[in-house]
C-alpha atoms as a PDB file:
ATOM      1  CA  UNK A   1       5.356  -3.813  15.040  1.00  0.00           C
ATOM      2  CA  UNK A   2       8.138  -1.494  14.736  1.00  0.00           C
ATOM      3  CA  UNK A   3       7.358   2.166  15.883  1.00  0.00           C
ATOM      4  CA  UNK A   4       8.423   5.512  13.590  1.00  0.00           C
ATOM      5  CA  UNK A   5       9.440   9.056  14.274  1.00  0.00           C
ATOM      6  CA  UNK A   6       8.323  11.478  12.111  1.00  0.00           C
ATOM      7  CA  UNK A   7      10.499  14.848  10.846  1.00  0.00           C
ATOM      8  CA  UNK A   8       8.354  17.359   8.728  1.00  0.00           C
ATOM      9  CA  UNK A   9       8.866  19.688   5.892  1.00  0.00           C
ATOM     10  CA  UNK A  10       6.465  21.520   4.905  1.00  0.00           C
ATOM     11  CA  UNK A  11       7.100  23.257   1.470  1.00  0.00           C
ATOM     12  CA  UNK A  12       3.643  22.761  -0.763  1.00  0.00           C
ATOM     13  CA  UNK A  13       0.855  24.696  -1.173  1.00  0.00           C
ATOM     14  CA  UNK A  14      -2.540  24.464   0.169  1.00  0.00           C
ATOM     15  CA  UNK A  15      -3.414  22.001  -3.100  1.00  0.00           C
ATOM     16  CA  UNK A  16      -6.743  20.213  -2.852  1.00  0.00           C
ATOM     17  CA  UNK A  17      -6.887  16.744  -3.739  1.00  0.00           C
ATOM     18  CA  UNK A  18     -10.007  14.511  -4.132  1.00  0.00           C
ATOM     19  CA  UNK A  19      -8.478  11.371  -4.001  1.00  0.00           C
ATOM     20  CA  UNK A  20      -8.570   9.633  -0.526  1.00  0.00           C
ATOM     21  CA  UNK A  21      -7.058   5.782  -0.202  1.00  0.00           C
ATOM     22  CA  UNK A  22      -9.578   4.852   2.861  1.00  0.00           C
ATOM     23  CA  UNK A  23     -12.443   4.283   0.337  1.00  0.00           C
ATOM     24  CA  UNK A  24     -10.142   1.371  -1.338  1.00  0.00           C
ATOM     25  CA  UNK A  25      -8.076   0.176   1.319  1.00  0.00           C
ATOM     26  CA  UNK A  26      -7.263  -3.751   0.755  1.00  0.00           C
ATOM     27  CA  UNK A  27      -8.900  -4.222  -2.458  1.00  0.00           C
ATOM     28  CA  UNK A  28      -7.625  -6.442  -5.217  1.00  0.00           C
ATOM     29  CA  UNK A  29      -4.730  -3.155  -6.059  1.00  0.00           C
ATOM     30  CA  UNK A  30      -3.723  -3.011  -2.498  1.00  0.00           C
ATOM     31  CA  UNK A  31      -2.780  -7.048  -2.476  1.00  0.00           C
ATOM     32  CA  UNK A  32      -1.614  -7.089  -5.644  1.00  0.00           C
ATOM     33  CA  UNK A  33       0.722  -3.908  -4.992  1.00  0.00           C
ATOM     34  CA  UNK A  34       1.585  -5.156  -1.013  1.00  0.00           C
ATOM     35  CA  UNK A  35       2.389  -8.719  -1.929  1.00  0.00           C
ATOM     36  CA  UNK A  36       4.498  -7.243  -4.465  1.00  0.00           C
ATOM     37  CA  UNK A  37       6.211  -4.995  -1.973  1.00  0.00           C
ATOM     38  CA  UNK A  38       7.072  -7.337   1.003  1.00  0.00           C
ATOM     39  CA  UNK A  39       8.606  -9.597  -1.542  1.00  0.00           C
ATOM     40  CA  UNK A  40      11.266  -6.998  -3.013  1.00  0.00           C
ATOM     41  CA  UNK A  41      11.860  -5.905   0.560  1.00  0.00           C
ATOM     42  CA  UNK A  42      12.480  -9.161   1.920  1.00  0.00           C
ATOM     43  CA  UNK A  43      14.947  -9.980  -0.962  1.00  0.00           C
ATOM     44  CA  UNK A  44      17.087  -6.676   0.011  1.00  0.00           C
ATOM     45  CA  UNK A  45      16.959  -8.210   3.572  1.00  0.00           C
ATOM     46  CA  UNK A  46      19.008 -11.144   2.700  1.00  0.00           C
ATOM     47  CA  UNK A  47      21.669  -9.275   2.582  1.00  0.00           C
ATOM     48  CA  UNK A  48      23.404  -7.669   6.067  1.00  0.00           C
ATOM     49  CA  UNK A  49      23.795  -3.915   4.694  1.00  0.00           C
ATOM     50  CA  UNK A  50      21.083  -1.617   5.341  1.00  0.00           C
ATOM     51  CA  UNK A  51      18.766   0.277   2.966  1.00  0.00           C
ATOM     52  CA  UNK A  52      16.324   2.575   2.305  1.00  0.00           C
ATOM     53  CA  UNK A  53      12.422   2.222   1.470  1.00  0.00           C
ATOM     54  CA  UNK A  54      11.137   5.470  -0.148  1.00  0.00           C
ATOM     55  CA  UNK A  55       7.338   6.040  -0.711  1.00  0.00           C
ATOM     56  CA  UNK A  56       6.441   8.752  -2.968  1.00  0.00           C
ATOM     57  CA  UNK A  57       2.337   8.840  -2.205  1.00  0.00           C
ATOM     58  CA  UNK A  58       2.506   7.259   1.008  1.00  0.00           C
ATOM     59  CA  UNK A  59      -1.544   8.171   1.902  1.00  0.00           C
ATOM     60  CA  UNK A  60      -2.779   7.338   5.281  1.00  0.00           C
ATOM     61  CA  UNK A  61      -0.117   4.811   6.136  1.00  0.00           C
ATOM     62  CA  UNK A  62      -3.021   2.487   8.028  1.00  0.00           C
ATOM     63  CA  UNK A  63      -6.732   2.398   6.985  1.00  0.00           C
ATOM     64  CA  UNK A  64      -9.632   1.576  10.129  1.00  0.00           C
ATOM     65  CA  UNK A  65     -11.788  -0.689   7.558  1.00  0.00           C
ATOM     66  CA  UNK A  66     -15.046   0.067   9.735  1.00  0.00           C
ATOM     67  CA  UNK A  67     -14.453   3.739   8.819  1.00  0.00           C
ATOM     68  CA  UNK A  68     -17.154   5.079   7.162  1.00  0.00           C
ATOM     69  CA  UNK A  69     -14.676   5.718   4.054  1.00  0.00           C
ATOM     70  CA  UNK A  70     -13.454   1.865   3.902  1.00  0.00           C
ATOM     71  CA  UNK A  71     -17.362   1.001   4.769  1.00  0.00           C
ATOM     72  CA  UNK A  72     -18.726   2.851   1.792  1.00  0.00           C
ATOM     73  CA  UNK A  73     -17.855  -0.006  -0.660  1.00  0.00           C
ATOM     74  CA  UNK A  74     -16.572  -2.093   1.389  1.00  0.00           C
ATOM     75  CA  UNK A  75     -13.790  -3.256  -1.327  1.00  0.00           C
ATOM     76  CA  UNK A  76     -11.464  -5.083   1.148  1.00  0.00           C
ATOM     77  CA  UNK A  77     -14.096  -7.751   0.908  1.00  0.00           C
ATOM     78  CA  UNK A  78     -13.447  -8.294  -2.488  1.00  0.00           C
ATOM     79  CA  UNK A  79      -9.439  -8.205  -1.984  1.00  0.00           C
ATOM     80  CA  UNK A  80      -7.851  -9.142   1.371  1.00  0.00           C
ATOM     81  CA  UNK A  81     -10.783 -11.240   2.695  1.00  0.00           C
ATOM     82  CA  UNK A  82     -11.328 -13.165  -0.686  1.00  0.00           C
ATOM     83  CA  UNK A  83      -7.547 -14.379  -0.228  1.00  0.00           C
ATOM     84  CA  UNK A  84      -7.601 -14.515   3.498  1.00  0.00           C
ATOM     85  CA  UNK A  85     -10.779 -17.312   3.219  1.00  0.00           C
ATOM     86  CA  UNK A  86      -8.598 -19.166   0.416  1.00  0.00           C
ATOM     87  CA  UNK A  87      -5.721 -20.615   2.565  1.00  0.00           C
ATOM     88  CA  UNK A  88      -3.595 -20.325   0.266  1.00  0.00           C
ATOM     89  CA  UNK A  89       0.337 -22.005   1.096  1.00  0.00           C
ATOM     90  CA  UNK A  90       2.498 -20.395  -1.327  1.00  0.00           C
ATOM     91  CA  UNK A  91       5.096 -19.230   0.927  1.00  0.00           C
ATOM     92  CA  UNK A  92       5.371 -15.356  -0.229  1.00  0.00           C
ATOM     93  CA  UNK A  93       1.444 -15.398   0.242  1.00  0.00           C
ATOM     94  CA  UNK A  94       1.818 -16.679   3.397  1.00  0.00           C
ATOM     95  CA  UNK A  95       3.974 -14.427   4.531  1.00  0.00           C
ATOM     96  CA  UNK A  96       1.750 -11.454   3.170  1.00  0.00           C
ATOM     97  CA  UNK A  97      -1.140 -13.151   5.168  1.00  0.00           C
ATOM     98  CA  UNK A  98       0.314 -13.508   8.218  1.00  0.00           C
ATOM     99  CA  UNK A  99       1.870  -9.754   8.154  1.00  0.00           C
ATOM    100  CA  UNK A 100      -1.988  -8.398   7.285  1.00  0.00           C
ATOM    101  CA  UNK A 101      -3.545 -10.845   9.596  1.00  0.00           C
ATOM    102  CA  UNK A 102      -2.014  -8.935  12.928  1.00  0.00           C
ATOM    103  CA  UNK A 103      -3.661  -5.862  11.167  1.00  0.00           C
ATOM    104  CA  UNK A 104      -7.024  -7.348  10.102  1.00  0.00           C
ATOM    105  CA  UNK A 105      -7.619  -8.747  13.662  1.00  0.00           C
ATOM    106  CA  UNK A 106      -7.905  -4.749  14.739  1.00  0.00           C
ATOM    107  CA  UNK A 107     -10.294  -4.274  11.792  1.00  0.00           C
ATOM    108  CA  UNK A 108      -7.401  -2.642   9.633  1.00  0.00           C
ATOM    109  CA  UNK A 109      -5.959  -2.870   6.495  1.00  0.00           C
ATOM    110  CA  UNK A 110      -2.201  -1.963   6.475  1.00  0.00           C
ATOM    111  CA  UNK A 111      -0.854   0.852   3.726  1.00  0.00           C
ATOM    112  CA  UNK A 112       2.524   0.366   2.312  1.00  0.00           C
ATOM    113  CA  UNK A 113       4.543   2.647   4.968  1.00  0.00           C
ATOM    114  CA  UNK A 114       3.012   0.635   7.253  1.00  0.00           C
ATOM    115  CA  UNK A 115       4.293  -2.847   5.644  1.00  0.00           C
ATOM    116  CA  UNK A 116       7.463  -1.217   5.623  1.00  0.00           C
ATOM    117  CA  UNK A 117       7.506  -0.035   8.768  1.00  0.00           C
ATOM    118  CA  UNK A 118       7.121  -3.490  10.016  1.00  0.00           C
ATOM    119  CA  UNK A 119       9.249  -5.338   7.623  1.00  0.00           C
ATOM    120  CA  UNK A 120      12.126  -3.224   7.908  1.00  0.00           C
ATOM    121  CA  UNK A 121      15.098  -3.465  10.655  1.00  0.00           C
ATOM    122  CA  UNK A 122      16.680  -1.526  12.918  1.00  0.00           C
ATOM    123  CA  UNK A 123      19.420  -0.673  10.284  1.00  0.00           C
ATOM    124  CA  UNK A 124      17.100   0.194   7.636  1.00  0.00           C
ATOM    125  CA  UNK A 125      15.561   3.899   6.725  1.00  0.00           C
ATOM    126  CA  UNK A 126      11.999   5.163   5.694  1.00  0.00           C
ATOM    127  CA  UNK A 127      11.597   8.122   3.665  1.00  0.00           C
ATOM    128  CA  UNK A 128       7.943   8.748   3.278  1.00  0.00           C
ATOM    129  CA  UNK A 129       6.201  11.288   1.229  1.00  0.00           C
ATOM    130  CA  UNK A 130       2.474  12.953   1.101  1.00  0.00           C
ATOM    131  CA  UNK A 131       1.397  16.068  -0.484  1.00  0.00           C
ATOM    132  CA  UNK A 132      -2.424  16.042   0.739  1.00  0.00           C
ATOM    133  CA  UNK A 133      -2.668  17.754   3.972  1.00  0.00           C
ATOM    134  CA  UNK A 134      -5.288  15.289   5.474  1.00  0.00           C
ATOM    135  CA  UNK A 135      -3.478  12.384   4.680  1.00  0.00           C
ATOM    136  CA  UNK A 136       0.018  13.700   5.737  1.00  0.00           C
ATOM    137  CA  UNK A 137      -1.943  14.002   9.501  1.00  0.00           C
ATOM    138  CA  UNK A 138      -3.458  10.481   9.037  1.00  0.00           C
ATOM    139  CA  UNK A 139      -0.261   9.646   8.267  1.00  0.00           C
ATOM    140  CA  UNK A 140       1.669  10.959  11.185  1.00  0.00           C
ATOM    141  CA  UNK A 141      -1.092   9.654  13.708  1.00  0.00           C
ATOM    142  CA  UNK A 142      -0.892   6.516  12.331  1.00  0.00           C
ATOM    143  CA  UNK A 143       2.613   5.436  12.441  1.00  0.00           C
ATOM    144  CA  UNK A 144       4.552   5.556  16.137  1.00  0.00           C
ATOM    145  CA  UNK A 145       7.813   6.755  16.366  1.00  0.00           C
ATOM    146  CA  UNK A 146      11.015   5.584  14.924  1.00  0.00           C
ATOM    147  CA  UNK A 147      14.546   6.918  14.551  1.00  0.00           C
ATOM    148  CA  UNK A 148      14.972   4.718  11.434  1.00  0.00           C
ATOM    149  CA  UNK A 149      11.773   7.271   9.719  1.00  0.00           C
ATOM    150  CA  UNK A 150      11.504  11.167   8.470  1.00  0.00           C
ATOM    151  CA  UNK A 151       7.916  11.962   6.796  1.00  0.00           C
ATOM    152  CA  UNK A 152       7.751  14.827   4.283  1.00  0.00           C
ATOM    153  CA  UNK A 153       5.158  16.431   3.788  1.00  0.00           C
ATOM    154  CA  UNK A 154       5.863  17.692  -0.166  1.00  0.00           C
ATOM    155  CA  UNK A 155       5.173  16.436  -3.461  1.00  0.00           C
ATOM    156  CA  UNK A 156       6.372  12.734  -3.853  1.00  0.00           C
ATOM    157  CA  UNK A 157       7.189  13.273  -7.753  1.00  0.00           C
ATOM    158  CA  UNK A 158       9.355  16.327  -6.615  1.00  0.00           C
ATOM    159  CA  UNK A 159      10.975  14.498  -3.661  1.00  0.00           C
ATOM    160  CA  UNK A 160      12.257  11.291  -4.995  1.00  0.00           C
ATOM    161  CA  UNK A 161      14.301  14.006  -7.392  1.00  0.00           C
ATOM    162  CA  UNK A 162      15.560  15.613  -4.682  1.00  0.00           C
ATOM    163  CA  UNK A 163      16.043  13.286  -2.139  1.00  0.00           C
ATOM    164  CA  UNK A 164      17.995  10.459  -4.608  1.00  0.00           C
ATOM    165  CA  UNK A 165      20.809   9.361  -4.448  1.00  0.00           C
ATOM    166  CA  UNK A 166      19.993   8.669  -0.835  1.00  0.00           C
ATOM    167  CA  UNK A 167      22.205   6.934   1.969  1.00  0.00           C
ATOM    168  CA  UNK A 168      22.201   4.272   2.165  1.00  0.00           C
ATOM    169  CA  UNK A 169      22.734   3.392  -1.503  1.00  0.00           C
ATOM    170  CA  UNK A 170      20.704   0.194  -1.605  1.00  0.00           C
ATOM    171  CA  UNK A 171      16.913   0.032  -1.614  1.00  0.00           C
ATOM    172  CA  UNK A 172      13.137   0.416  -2.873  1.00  0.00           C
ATOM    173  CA  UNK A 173      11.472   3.022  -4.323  1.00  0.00           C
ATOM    174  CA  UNK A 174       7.879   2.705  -4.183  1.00  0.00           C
ATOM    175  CA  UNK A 175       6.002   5.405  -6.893  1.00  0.00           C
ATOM    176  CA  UNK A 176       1.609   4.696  -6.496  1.00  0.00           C
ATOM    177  CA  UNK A 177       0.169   8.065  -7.347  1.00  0.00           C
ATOM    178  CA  UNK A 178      -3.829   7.929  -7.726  1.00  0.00           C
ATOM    179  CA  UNK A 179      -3.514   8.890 -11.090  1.00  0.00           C
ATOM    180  CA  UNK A 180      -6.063  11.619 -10.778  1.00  0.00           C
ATOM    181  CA  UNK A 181      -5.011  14.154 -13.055  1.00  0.00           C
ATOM    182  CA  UNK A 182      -4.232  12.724 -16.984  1.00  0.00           C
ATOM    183  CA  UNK A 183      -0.319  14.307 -16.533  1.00  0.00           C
ATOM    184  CA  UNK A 184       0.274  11.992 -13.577  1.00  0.00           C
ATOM    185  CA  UNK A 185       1.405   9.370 -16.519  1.00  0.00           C
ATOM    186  CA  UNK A 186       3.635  11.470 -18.066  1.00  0.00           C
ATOM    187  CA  UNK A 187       5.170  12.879 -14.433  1.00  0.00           C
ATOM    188  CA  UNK A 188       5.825   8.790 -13.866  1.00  0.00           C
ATOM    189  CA  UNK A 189       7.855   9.017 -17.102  1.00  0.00           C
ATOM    190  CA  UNK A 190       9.937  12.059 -16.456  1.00  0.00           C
ATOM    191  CA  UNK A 191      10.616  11.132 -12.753  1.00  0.00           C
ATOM    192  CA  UNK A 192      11.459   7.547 -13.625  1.00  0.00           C
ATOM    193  CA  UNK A 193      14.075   8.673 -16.079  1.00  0.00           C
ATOM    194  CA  UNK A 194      15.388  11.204 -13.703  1.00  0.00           C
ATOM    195  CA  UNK A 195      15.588   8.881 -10.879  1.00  0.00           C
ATOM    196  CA  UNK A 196      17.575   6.536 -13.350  1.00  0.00           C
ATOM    197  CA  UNK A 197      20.125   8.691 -13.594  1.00  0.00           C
ATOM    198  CA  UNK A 198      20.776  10.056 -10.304  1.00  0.00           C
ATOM    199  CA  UNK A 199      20.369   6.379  -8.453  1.00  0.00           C
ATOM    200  CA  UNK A 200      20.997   3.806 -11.543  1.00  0.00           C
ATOM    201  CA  UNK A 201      21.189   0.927  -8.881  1.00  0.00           C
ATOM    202  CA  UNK A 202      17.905   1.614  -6.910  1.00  0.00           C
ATOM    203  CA  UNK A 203      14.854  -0.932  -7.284  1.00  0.00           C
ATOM    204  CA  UNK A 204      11.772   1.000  -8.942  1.00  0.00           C
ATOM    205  CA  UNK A 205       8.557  -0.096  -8.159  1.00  0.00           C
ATOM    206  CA  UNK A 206       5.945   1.536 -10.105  1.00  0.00           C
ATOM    207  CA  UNK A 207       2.011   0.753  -9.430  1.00  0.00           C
ATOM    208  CA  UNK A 208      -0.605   1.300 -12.502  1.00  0.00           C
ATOM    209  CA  UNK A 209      -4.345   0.918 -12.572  1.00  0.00           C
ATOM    210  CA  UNK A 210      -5.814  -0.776 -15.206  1.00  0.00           C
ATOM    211  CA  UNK A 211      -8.631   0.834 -16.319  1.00  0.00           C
ATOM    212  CA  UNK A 212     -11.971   1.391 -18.833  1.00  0.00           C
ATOM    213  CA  UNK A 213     -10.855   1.152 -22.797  1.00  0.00           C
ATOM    214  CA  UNK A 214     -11.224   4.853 -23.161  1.00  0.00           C
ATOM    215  CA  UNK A 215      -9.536   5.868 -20.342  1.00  0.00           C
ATOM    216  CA  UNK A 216      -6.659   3.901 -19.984  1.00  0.00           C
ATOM    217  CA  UNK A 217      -3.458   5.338 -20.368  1.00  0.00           C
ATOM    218  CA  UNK A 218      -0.979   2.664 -19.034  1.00  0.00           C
ATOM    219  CA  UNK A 219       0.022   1.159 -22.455  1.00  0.00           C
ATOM    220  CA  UNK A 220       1.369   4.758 -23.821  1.00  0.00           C
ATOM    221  CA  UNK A 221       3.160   5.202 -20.275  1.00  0.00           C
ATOM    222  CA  UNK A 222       4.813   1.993 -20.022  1.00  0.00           C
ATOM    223  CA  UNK A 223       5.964   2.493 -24.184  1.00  0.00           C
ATOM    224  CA  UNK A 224       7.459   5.774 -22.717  1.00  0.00           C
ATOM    225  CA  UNK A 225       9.813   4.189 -19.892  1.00  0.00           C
ATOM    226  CA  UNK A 226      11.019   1.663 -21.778  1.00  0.00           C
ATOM    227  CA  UNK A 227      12.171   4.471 -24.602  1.00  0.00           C
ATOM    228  CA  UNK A 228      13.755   6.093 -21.495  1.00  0.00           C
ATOM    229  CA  UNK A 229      16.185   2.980 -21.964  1.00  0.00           C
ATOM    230  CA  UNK A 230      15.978   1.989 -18.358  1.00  0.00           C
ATOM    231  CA  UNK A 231      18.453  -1.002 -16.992  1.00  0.00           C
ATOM    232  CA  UNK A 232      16.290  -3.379 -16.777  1.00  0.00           C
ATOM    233  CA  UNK A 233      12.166  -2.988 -17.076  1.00  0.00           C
ATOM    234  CA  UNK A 234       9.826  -6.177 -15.847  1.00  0.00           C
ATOM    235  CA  UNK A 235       5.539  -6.000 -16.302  1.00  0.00           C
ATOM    236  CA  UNK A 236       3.095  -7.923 -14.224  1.00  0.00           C
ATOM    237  CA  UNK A 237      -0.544  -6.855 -14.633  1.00  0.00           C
ATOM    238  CA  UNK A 238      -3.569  -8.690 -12.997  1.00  0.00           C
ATOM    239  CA  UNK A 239      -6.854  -8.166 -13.343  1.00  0.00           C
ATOM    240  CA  UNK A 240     -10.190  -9.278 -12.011  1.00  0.00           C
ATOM    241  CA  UNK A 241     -13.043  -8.683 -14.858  1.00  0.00           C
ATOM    242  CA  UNK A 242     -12.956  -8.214 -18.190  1.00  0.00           C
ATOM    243  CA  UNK A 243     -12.689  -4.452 -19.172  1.00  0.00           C
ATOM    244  CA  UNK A 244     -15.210  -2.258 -19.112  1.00  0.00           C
ATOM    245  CA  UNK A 245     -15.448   0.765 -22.578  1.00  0.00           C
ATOM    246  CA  UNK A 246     -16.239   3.803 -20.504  1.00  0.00           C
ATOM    247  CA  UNK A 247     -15.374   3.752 -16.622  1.00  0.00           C
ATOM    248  CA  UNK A 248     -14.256   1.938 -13.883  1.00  0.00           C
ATOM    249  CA  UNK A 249     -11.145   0.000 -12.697  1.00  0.00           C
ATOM    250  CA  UNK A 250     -11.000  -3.536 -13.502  1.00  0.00           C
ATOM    251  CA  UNK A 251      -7.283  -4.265 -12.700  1.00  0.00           C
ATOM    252  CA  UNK A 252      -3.444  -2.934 -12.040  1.00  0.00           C
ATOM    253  CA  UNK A 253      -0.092  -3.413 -12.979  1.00  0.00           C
ATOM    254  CA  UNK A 254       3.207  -3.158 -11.765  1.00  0.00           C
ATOM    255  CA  UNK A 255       6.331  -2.467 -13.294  1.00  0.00           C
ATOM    256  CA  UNK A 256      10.155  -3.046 -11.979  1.00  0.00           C
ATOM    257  CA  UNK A 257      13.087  -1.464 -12.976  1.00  0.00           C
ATOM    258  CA  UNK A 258      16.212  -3.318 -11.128  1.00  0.00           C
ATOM    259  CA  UNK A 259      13.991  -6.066 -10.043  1.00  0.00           C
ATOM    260  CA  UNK A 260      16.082  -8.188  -7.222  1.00  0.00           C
ATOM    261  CA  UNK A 261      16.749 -11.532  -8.653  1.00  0.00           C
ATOM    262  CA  UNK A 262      14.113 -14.029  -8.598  1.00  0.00           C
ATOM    263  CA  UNK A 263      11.739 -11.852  -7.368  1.00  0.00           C
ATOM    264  CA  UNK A 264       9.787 -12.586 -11.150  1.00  0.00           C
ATOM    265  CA  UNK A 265       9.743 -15.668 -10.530  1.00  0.00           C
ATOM    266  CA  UNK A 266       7.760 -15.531  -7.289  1.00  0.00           C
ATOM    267  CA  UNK A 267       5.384 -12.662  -8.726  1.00  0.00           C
ATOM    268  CA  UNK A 268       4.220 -15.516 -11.617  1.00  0.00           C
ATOM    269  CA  UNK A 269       4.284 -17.941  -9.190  1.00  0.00           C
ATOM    270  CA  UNK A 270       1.393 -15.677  -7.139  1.00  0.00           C
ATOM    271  CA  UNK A 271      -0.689 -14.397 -10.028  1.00  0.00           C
ATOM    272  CA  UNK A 272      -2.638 -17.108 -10.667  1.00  0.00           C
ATOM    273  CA  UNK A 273      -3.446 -17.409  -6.898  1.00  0.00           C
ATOM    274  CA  UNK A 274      -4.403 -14.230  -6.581  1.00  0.00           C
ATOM    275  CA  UNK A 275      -6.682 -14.094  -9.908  1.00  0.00           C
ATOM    276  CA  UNK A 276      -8.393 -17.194  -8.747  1.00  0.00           C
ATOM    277  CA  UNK A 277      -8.920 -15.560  -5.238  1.00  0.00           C
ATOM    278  CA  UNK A 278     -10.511 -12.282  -6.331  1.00  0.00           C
ATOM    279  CA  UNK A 279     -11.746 -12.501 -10.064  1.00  0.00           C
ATOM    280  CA  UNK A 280     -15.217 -11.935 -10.734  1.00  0.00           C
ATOM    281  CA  UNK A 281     -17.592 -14.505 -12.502  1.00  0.00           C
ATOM    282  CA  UNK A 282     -14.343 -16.542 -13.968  1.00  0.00           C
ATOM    283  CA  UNK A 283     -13.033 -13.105 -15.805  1.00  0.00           C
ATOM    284  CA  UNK A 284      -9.746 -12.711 -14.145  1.00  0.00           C
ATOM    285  CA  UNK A 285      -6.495 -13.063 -15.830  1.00  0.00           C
ATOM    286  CA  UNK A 286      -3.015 -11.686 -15.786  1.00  0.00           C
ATOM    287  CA  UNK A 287       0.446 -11.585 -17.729  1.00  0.00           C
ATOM    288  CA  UNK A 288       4.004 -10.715 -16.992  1.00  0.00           C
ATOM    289  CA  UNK A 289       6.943  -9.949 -18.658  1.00  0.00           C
ATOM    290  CA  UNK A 290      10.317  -8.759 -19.123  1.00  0.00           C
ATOM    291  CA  UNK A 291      10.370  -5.779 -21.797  1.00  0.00           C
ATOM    292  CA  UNK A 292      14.135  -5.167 -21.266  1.00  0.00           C
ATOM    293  CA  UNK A 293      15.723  -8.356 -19.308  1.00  0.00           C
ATOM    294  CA  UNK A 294      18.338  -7.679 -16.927  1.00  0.00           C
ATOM    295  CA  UNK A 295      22.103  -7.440 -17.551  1.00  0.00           C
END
């Protein structure tokens, strides 16, 4: 696996967050998010020039799943290791698989700097961002060292804005906040339509949870970016139960903007695979589609 070397700026404020990814590392989110993830990054590999992955709530970076965080619920045995026991031969889950696999046989669940980290090549960049102070150390102990790398340790909503256009002028941006706080929906929507116009051509990757009736605020978001006008704005959602009226998680979504070509294609081809892998009691289900089609 591919090493990284870390360069940090430290411009935020002693913030406390709640929200730590170790108590949900590789549940159904994670593989739904991942799978996601390796596939736009190893479309922008089939091309020579190099690019850039950006990570705007990069967490961790790599999650110990017999940590007594990732042991509390245990939900990687209700994401990874449900599709891992499937054998499964769809070739973009395969190549998910056998990526997590060299993780999974140390007991650990990759995050997405990780993946990148050892997807990318020597060409490429990582520009990783975490504004919680114990994850930004998690996240620098985690990850070896690599020229291609620079960690920030700064607000990932404030950094793509800063940092974008970047160089090199191809690549993925990856936006996952936790979503704990109700204006982290409309920040998505503000930063989205910034990043639009100061990198038109850069993939977006934005991850969503799906969540109880009264809480969920994805429909109002995603009505929001596509009045932003974006270039091009595709929707896959998958979820595992039905939805619950007052709390809980019972799915996530993602939305593209720039989506590499053919890259929908292979997310529908998945999302019945995965649904049938992790639903619970035959209540799965999922949908995609394109809510402004590509030029």
């Amino acid at each position: 696996m591919a090493t990284v070397n870390w360069s940090a700026r430290i411009n935020v404020e002693n913030t406390v967050f709640s929200y730590r990814h170790a108590y949900h590392a590789g549940n159904h989110a994670d593989v739904f998010k991942h799978l996601c993830q390796m596939m736009i990054i190893n479309k922008l590999k089939e091309k020579n020039k190099p690019f850039i992955y950006m990570d705007s709530h990069s967490g961790a970076g790599l999650y110990q799943l017999d940590s007594e965080m990732a042991s509390k619920n245990k939900e990687f045995q209700g994401g990874i290791d449900r599709l891992m026991d499937k054998g499964e031969q769809n070739p973009d889950l395969l190549n998910y698989l056998n990526v997590i696999s060299e993780f999974r046989a140390h007991n650990q669940y990759p995050g997405s700097p990780a993946i990148a980290a050892h997807l990318l090549r020597e060409q490429d960049r990582l520009c990783l961002m975490e504004w919680h102070n114990n994850e930004f150390t998690h996240l620098q102990s985690n990850l070896f060292r690599d020229k291609r790398a620079a960690c920030h340790h700064r607000d990932g909503y404030e950094g793509l804005v800063a940092l974008t256009p970047p160089e090199p002028a191809r690549g993925l941006i990856l936006i996952d906040p936790p979503y704990e706080l109700a204006e982290d929906y409309q920040k998505v929507t503000q930063v989205i339509s910034k990043l639009q116009q100061r990198w038109p051509t850069g993939v977006i990757a934005l991850w969503y949870p799906l969540l109880a009736s009264q809480r969920d605020k994805s429909k109002p978001m995603l009505n929001a970016i596509e009045a932003s006008n974006p270039t091009s704005l595709y929707v896959a959602e998958m979820w595992i139960k039905e939805q619950p009226q007052e709390l809980g998680m019972y799915g996530s979504g993602m939305a593209f903007i720039n989506l590499p070509w053919q890259v929908d294609n292979k997310i529908e081809a998945c999302l019945p695979l995965l649904t049938r892998a992790m639903e619970e009691h035959g209540q799965g289900g999922f949908r995609s589609q394109w809510l402004i089609a590509a030029k």
